[in-house]
Protein backbone atom coordinates (compact mmCIF):
# COMPACT_ATOMS: atom_id res chain seq x y z
CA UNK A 1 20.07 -30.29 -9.50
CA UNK A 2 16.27 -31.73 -10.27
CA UNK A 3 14.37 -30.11 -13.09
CA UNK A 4 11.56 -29.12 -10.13
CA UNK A 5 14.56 -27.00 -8.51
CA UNK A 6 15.72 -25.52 -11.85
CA UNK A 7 11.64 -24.33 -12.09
CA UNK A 8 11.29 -22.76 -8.93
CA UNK A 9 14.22 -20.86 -9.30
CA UNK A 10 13.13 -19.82 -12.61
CA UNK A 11 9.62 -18.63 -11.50
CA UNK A 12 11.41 -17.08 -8.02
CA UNK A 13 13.54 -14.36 -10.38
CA UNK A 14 10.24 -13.91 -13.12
CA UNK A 15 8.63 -12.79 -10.20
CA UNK A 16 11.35 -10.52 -9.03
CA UNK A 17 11.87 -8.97 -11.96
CA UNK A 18 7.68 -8.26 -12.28
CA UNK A 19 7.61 -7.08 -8.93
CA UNK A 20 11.16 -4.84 -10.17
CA UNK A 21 9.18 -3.54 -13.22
CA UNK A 22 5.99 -2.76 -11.52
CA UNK A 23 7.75 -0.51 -9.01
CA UNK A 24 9.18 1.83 -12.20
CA UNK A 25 5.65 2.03 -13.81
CA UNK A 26 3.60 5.35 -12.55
CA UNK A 27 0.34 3.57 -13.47
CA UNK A 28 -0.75 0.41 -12.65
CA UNK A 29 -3.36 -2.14 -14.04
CA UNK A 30 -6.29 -4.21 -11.51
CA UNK A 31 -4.10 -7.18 -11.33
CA UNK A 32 -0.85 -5.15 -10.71
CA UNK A 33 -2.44 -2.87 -7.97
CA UNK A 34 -3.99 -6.36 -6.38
CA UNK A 35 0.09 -7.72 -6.27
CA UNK A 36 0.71 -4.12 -5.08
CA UNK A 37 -1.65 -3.93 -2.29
CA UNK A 38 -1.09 -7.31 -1.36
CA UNK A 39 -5.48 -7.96 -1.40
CA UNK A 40 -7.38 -10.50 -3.89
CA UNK A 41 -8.87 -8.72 -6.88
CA UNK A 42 -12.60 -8.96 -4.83
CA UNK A 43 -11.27 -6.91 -2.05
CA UNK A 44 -9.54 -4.42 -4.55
CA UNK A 45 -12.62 -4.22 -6.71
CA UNK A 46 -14.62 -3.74 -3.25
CA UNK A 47 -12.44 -0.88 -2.19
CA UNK A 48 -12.68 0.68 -5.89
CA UNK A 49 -16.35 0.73 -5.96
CA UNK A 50 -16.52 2.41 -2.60
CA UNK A 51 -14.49 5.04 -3.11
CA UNK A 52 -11.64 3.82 -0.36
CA UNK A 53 -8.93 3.69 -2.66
CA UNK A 54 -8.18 5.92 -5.39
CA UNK A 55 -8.49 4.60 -9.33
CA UNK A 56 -9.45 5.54 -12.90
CA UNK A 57 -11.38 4.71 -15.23
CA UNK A 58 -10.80 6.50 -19.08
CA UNK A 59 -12.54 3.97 -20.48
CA UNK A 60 -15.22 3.50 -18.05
CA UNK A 61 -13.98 -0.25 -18.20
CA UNK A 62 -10.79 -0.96 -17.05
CA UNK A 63 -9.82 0.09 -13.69
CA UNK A 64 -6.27 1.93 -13.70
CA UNK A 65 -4.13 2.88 -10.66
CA UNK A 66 -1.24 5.79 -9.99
CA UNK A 67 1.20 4.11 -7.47
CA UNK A 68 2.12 7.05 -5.48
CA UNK A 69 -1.13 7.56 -5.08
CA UNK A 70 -1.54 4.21 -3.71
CA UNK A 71 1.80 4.99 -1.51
CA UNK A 72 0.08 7.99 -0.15
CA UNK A 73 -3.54 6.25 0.32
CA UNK A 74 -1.06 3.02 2.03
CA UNK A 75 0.77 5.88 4.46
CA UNK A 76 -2.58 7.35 5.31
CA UNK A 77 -4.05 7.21 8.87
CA UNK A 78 -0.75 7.11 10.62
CA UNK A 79 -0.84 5.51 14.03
CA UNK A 80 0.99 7.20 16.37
CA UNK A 81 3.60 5.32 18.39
CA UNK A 82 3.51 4.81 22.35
CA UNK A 83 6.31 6.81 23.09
CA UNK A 84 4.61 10.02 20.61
CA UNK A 85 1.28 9.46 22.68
CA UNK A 86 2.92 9.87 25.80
CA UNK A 87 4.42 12.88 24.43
CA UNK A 88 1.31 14.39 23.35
CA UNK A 89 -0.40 13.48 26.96
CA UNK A 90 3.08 14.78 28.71
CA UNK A 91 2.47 18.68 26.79
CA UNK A 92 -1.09 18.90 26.94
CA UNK A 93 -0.68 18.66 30.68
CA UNK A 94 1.91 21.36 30.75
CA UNK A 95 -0.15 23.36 28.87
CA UNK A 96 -3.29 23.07 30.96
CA UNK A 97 -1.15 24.20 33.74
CA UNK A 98 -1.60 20.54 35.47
CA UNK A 99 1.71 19.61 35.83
CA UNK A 100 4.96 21.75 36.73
CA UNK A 101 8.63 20.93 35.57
């Protein structure tokens, strides 16, 4: 085995085991919420200054995050699958009296 192999295997489990350690933490820092998210640190900062995602700030510096907050902001604005919208169009017919059974 090269030394380059033995490296990238090496850097492969460190980031593993971040990404293992970062899912047991209830708060986040930026850069962890950025590898959260999956965004750059611009796009995070741009969605923290809006008001899009939720954050705090105790020290009116550093930006902190709660992950399930960030779970519940990620599972927000469910779309609704093909088969559901049929569904939906399906009853609201029946209940307008449209369509009989």
């Amino acid at each position: 085995m090269s030394t380059e192999y033995i490296i990238q295997k090496l850097d492969s489990i460190e980031k593993m085991l971040t990404e293992q350690n970062m899912l047991k933490k209830e708060v986040l820092t930026f850069n962890e919420a950025a590898i959260y998210l999956e965004v750059s640190h611009s796009h995070l900062y741009k969605m923290t200054s809006t008001g899009v995602v939720p954050s705090y700030k105790p020290n009116g510096k550093k930006l902190y995050f709660n992950r399930k907050e960030l779970d519940s902001w990620l599972l927000s604005n469910r779309q609704s699958s093909q088969e559901e919208i049929e569904q939906q169009a399906a009853n609201y017919l029946i209940k307008k009296g449209r369509v009989e059974l």
